[in-house]
C-alpha atoms as a PDB file:
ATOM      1  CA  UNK A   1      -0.906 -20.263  13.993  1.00  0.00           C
ATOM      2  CA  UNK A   2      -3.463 -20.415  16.731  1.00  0.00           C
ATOM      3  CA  UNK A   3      -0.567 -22.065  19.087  1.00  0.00           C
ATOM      4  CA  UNK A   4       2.016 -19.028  18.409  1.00  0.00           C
ATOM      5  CA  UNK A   5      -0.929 -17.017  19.246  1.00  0.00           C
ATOM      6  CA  UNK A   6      -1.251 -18.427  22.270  1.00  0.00           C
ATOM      7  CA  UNK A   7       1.925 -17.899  23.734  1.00  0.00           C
ATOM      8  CA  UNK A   8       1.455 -14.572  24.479  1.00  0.00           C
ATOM      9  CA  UNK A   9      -0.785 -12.283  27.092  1.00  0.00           C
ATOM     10  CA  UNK A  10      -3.694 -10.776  26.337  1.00  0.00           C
ATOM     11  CA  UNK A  11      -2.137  -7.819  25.886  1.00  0.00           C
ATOM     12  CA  UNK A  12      -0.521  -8.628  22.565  1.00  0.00           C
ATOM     13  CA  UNK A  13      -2.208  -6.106  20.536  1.00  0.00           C
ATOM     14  CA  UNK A  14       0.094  -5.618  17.325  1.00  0.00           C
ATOM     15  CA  UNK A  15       1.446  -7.726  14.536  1.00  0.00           C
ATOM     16  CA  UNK A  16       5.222  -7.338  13.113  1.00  0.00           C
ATOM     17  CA  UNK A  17       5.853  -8.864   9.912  1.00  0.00           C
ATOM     18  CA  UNK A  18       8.565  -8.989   6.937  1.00  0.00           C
ATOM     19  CA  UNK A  19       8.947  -9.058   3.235  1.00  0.00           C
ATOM     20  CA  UNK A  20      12.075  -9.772   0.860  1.00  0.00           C
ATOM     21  CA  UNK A  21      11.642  -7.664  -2.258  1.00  0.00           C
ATOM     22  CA  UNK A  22      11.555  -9.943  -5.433  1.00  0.00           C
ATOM     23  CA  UNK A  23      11.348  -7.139  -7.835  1.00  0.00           C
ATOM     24  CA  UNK A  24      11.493  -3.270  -8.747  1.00  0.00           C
ATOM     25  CA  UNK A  25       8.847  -1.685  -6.800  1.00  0.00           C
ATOM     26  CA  UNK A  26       6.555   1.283  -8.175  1.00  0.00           C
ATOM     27  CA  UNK A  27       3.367   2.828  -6.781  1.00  0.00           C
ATOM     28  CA  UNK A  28       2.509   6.130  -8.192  1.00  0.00           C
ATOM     29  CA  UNK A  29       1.691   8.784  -5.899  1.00  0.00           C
ATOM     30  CA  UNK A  30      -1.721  10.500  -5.107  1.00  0.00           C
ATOM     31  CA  UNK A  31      -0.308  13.740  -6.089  1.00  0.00           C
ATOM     32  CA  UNK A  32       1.195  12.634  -9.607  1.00  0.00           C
ATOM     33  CA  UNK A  33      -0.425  13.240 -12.687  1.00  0.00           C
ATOM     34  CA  UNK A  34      -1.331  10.268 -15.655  1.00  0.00           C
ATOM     35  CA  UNK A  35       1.993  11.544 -17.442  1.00  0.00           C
ATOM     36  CA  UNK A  36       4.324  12.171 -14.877  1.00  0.00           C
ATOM     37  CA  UNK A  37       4.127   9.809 -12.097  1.00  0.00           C
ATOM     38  CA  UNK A  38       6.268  10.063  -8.957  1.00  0.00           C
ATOM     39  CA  UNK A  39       6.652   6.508  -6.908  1.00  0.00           C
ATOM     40  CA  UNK A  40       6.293   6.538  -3.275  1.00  0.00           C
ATOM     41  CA  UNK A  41       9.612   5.088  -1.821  1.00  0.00           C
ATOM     42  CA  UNK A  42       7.150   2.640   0.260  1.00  0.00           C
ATOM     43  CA  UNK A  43       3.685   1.269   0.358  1.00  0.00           C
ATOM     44  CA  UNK A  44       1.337   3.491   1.999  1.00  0.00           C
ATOM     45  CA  UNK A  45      -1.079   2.549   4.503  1.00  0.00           C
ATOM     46  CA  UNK A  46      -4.023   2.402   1.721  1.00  0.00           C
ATOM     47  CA  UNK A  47      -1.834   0.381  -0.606  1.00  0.00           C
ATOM     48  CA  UNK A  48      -1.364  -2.171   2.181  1.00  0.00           C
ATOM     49  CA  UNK A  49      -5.222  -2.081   3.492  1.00  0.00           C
ATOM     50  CA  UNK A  50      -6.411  -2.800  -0.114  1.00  0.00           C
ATOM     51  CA  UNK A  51      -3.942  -5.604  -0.662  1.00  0.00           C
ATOM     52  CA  UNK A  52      -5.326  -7.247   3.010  1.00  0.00           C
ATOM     53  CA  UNK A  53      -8.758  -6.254   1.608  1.00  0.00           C
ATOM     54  CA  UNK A  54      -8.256  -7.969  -2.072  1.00  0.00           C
ATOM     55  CA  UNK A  55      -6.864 -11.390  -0.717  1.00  0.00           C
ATOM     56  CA  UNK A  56      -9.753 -11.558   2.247  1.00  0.00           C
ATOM     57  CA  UNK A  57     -12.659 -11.359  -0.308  1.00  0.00           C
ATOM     58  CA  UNK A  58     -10.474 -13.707  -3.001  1.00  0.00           C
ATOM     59  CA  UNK A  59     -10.020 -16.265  -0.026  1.00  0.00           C
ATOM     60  CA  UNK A  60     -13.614 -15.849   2.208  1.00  0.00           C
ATOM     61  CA  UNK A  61     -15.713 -13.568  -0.593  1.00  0.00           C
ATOM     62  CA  UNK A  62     -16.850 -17.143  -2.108  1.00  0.00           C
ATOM     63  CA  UNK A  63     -17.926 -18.868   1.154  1.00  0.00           C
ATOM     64  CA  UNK A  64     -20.308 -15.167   1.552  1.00  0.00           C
ATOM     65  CA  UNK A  65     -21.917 -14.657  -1.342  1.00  0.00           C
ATOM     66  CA  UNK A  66     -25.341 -15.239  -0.249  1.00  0.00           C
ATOM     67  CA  UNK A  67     -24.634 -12.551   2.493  1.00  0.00           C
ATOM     68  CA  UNK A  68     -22.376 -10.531   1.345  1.00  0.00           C
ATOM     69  CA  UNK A  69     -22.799  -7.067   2.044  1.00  0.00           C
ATOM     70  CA  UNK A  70     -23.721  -8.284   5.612  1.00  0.00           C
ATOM     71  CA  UNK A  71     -20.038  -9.991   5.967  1.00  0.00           C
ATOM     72  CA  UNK A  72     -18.123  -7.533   4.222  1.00  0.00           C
ATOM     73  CA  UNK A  73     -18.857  -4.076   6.617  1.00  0.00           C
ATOM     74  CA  UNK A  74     -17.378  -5.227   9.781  1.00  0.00           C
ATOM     75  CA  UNK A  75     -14.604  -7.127   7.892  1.00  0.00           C
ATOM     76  CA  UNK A  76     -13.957  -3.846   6.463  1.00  0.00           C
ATOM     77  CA  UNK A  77     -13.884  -1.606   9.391  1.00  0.00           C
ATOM     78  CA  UNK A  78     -12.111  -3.833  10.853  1.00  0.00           C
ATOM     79  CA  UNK A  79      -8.894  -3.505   8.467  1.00  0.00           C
ATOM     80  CA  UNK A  80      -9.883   0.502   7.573  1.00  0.00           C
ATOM     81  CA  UNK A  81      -9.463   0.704  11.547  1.00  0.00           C
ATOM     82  CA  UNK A  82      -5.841  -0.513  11.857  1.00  0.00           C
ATOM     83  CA  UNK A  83      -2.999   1.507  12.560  1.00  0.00           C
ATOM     84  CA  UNK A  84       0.081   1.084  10.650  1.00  0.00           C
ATOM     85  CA  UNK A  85       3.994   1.730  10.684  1.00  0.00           C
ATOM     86  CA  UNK A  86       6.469   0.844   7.880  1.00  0.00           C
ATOM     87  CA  UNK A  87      10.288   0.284   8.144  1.00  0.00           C
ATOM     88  CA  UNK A  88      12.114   0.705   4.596  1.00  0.00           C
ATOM     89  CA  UNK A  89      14.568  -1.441   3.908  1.00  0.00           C
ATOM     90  CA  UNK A  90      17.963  -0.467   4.602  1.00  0.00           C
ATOM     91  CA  UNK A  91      19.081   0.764   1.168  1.00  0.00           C
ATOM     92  CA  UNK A  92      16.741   2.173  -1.561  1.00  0.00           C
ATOM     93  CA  UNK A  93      17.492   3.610  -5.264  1.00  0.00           C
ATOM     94  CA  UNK A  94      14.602   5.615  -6.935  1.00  0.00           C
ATOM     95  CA  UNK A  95      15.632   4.587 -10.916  1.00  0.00           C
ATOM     96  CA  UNK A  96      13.534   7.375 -12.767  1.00  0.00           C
ATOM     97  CA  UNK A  97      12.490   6.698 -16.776  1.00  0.00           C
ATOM     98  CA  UNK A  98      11.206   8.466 -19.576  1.00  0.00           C
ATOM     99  CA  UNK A  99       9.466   6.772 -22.415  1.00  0.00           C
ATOM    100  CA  UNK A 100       7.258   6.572 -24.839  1.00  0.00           C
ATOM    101  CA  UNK A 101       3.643   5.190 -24.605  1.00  0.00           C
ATOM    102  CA  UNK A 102       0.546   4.728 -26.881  1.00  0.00           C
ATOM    103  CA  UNK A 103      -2.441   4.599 -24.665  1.00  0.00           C
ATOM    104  CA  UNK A 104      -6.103   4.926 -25.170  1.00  0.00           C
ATOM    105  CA  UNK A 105      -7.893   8.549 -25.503  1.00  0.00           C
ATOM    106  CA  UNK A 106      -9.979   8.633 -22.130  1.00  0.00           C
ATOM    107  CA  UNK A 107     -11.693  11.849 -23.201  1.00  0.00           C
ATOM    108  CA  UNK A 108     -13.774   9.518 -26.394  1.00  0.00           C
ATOM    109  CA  UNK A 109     -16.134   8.612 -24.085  1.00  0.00           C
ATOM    110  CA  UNK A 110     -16.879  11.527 -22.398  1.00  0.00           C
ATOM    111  CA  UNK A 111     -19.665  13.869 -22.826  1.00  0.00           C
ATOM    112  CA  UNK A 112     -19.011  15.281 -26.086  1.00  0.00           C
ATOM    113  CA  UNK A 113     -19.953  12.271 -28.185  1.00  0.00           C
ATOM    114  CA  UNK A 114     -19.634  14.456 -31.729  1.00  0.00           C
ATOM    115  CA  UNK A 115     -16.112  15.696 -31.218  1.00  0.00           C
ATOM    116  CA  UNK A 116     -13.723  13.608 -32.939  1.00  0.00           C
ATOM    117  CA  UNK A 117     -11.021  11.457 -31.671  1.00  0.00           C
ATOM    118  CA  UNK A 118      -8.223   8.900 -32.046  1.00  0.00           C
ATOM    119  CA  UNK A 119      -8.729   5.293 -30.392  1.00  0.00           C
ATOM    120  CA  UNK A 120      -5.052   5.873 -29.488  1.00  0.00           C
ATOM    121  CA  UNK A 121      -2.441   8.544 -28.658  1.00  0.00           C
ATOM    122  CA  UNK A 122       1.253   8.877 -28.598  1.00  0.00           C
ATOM    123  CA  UNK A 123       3.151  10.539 -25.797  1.00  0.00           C
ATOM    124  CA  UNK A 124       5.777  10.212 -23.326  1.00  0.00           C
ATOM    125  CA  UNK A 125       5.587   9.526 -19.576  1.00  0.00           C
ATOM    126  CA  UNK A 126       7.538   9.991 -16.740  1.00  0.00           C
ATOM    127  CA  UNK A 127       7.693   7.049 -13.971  1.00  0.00           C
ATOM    128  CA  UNK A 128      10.228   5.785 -11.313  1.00  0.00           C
ATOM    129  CA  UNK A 129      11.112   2.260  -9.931  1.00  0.00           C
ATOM    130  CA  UNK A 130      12.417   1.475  -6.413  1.00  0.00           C
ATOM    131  CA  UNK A 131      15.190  -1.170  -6.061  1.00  0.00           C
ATOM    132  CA  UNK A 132      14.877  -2.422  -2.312  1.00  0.00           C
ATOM    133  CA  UNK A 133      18.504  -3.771  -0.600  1.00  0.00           C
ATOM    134  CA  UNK A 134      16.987  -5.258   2.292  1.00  0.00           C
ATOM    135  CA  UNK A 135      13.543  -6.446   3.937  1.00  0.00           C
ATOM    136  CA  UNK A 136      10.508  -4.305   4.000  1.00  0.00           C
ATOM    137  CA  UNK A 137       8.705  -4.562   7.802  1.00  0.00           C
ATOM    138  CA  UNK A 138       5.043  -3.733   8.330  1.00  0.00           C
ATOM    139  CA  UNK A 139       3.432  -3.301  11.748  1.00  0.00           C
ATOM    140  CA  UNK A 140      -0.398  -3.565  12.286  1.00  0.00           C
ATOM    141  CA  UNK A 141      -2.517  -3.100  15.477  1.00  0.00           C
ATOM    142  CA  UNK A 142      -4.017  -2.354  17.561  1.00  0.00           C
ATOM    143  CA  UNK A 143      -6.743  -5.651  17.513  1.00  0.00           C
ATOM    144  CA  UNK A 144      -7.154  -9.029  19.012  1.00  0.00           C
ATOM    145  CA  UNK A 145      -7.477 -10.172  15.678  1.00  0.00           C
ATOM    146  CA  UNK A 146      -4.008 -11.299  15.322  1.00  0.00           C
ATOM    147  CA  UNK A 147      -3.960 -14.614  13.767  1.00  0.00           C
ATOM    148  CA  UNK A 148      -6.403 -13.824  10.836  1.00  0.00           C
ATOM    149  CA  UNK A 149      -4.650 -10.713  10.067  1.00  0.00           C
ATOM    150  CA  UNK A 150      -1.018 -12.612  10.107  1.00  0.00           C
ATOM    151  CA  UNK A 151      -3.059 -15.068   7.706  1.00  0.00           C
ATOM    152  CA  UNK A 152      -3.962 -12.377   5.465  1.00  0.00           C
ATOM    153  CA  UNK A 153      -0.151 -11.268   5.246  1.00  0.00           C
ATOM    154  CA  UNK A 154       0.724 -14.447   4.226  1.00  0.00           C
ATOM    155  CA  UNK A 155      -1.204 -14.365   0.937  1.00  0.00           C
ATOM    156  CA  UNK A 156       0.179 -10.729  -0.357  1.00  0.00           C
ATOM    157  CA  UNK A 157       2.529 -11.354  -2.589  1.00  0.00           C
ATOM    158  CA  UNK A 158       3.095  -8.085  -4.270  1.00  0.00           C
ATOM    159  CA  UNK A 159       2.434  -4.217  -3.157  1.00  0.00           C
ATOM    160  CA  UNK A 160       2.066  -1.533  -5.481  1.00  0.00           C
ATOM    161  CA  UNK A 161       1.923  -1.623  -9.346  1.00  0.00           C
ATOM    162  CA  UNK A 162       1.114  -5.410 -10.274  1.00  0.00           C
ATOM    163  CA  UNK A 163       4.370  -7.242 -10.960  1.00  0.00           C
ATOM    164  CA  UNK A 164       6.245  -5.513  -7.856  1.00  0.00           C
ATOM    165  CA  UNK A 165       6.621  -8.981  -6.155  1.00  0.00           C
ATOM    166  CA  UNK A 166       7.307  -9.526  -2.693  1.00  0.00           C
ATOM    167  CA  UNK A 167       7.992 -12.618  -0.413  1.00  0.00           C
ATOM    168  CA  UNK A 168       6.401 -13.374   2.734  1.00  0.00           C
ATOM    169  CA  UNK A 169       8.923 -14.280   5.364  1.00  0.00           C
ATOM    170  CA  UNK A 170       7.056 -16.520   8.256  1.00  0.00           C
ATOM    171  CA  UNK A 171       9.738 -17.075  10.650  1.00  0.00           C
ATOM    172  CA  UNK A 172      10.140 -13.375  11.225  1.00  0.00           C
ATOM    173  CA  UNK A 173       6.959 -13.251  12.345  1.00  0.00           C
ATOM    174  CA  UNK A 174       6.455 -10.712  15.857  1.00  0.00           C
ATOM    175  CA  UNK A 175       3.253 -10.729  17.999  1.00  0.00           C
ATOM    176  CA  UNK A 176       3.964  -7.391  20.566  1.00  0.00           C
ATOM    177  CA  UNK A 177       1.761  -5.612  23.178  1.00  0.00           C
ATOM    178  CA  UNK A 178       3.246  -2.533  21.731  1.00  0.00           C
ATOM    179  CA  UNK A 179       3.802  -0.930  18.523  1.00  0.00           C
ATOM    180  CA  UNK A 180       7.394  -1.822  16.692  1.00  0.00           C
ATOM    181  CA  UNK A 181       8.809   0.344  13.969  1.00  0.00           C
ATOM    182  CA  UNK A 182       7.929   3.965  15.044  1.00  0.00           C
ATOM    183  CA  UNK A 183      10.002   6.788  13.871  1.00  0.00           C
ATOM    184  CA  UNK A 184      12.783   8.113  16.308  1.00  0.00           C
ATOM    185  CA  UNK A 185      12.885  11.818  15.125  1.00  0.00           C
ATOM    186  CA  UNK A 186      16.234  12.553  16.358  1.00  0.00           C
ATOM    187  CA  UNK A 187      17.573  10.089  14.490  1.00  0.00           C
ATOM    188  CA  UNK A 188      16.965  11.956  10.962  1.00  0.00           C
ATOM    189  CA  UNK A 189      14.112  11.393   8.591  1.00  0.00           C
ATOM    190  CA  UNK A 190      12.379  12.274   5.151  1.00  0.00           C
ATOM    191  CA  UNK A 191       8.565  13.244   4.520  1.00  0.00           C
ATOM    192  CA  UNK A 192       6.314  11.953   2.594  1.00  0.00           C
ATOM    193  CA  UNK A 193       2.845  11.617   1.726  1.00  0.00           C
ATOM    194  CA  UNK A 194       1.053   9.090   2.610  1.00  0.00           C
ATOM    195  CA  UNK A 195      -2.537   8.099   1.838  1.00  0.00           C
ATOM    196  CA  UNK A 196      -5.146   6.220   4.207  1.00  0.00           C
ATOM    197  CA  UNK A 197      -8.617   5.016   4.434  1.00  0.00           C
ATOM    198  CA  UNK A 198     -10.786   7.711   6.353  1.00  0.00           C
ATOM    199  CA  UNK A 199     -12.345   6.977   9.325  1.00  0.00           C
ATOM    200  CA  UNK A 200     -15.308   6.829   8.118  1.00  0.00           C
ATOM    201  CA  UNK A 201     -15.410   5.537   4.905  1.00  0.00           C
ATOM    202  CA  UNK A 202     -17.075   2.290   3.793  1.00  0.00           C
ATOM    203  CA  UNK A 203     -16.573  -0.512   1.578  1.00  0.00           C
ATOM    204  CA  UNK A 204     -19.442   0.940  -1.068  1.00  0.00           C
ATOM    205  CA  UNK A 205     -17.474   3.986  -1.604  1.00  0.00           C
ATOM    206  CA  UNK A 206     -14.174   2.166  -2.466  1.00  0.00           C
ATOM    207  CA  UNK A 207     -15.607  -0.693  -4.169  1.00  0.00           C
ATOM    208  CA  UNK A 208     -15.065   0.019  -8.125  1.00  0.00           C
ATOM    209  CA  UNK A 209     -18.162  -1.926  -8.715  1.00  0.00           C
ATOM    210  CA  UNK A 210     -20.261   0.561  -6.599  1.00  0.00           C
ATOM    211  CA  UNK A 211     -21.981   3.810  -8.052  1.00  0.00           C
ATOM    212  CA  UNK A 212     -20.883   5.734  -4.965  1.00  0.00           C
ATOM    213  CA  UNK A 213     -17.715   7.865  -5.398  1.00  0.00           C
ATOM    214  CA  UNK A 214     -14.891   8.223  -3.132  1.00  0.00           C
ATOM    215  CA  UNK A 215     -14.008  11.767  -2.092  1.00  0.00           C
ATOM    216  CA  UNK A 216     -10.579  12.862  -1.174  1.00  0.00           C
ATOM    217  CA  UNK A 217      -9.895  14.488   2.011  1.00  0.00           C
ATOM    218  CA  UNK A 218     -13.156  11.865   3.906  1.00  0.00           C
ATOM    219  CA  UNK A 219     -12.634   8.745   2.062  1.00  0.00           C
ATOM    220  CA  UNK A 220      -9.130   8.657   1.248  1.00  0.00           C
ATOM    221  CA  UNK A 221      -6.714  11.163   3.283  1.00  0.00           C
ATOM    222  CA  UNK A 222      -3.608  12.072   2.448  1.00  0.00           C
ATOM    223  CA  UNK A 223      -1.122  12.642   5.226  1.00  0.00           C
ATOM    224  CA  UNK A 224       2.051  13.651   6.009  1.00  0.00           C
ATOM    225  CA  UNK A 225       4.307  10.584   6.622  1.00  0.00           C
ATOM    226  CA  UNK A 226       8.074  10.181   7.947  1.00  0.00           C
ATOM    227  CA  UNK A 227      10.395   7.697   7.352  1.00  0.00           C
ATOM    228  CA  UNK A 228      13.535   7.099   8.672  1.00  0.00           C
ATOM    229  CA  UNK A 229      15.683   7.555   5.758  1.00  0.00           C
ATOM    230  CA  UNK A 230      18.193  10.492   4.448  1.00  0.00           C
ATOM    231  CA  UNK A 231      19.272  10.921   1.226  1.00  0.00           C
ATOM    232  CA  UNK A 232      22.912  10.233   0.317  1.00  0.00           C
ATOM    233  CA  UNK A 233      23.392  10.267  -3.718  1.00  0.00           C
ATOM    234  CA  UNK A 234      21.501  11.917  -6.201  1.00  0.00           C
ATOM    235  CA  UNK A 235      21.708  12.443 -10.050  1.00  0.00           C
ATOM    236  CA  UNK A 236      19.490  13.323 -12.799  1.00  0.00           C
ATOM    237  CA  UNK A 237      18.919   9.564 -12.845  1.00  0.00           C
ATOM    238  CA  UNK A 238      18.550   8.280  -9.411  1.00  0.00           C
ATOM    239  CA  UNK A 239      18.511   8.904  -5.759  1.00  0.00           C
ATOM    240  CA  UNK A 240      19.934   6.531  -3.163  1.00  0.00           C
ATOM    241  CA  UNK A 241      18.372   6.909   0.166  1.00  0.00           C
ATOM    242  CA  UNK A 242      19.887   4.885   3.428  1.00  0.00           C
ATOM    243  CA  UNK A 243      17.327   4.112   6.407  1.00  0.00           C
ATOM    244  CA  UNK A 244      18.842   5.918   9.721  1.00  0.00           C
END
């Protein structure tokens, strides 16, 4: 890795890489509710920083333990920091599905210990897969931290809902001084939202084993993204989207 590096200026600034889908893909909107849960058509930003996050501690976390809040804040800010672009692949079917669950009662615990309730509840939910014809592209930058973050790329191998498999491709690997992948508006696209780490969030307020709570709007923003796709079937049981 550190010899591909090399062959390119100082410049280089941004990291290109690709994924073959393996499986359905699902990851439920910020905006969706427990019961009726909407799928982004593509990981967002925040999906993709916590899946670099999850296999940096699961590969370096154990060499740090002794000093591990000291290692983990710049390693964070360092992947919170990066800027990110995402090509769909070139076809994409939203496959939506309606059925029946049992799941636990999440208000037993709460703060009405006397009222009664069941350990589980019927009821029916709403979700959608993505079938992806095609590869998914991510580009990262800007930092000179190139090789570690291709590293970390290497070792995702599923975005999303767990299960929603993806493979790695290597040989489609692109170092760039500039960014790839960004959106050529004349060219059509859809919106949608997209979620991100804030500027100035830290690991403590992410980390589910921390008491400190992440607030929307400074800790996790939700923006408005675009993608290059348009729509060009629909039914009551699927959309089929084409990239532009």
């Amino acid at each position: 890795m550190s010899k591909k590096s090399n062959q390119f200026s100082s410049r280089t600034r941004w990291l290109t890489v690709s994924y073959q889908p393996v499986s359905l893909f699902s990851l439920k909107r910020s905006d969706a509710t427990n019961m009726a849960g909407r799928s982004n058509l593509v990981p967002t930003p925040y999906c993709i920083k916590m899946a670099l996050l999850k296999v940096l501690i699961e590969s370096e976390g154990g060499q740090n333990v002794n000093r591990f809040e000291t290692w983990i804040k710049p390693e964070f800010n360092w992947l919170r920091d990066l800027k990110i672009y995402i090509q769909p692949p070139e076809y994409l079917v939203v496959n939506r599905n309606s059925y029946k669950l049992r799941y636990y009662d999440q208000t037993a615990d709460k703060a009405d210990k006397k009222r009664p309730t069941v350990p589980m509840q019927d009821g029916f939910v709403f979700r959608e897969w993505v079938y992806f014809q095609g590869k998914l592209q991510i580009c990262c930058g800007e930092t000179e931290r190139l090789t570690d973050l291709e590293c970390l790329f290497s070792q995702i191998n599923y975005f999303g809902k767990r299960g929603c498999f993806f493979q790695y491709l290597p040989d489609e690997t692109q170092y760039t001084e500039t960014p790839q992948l960004q959106l050529n508006p004349t060219q059509g696209f859809i919106v949608q939202p997209m979620d991100d780490l804030g500027e100035k969030t830290t690991f403590q307020k992410i980390s589910t084993f921390s008491s400190q709570q992440a607030k929307l709007g400074k800790d996790r923003m939700i923006h408005s993204g675009f993608l290059p796709l348009k729509l060009i079937a629909t039914t009551p049981n699927y959309d089929l989207y084409q990239r532009c």
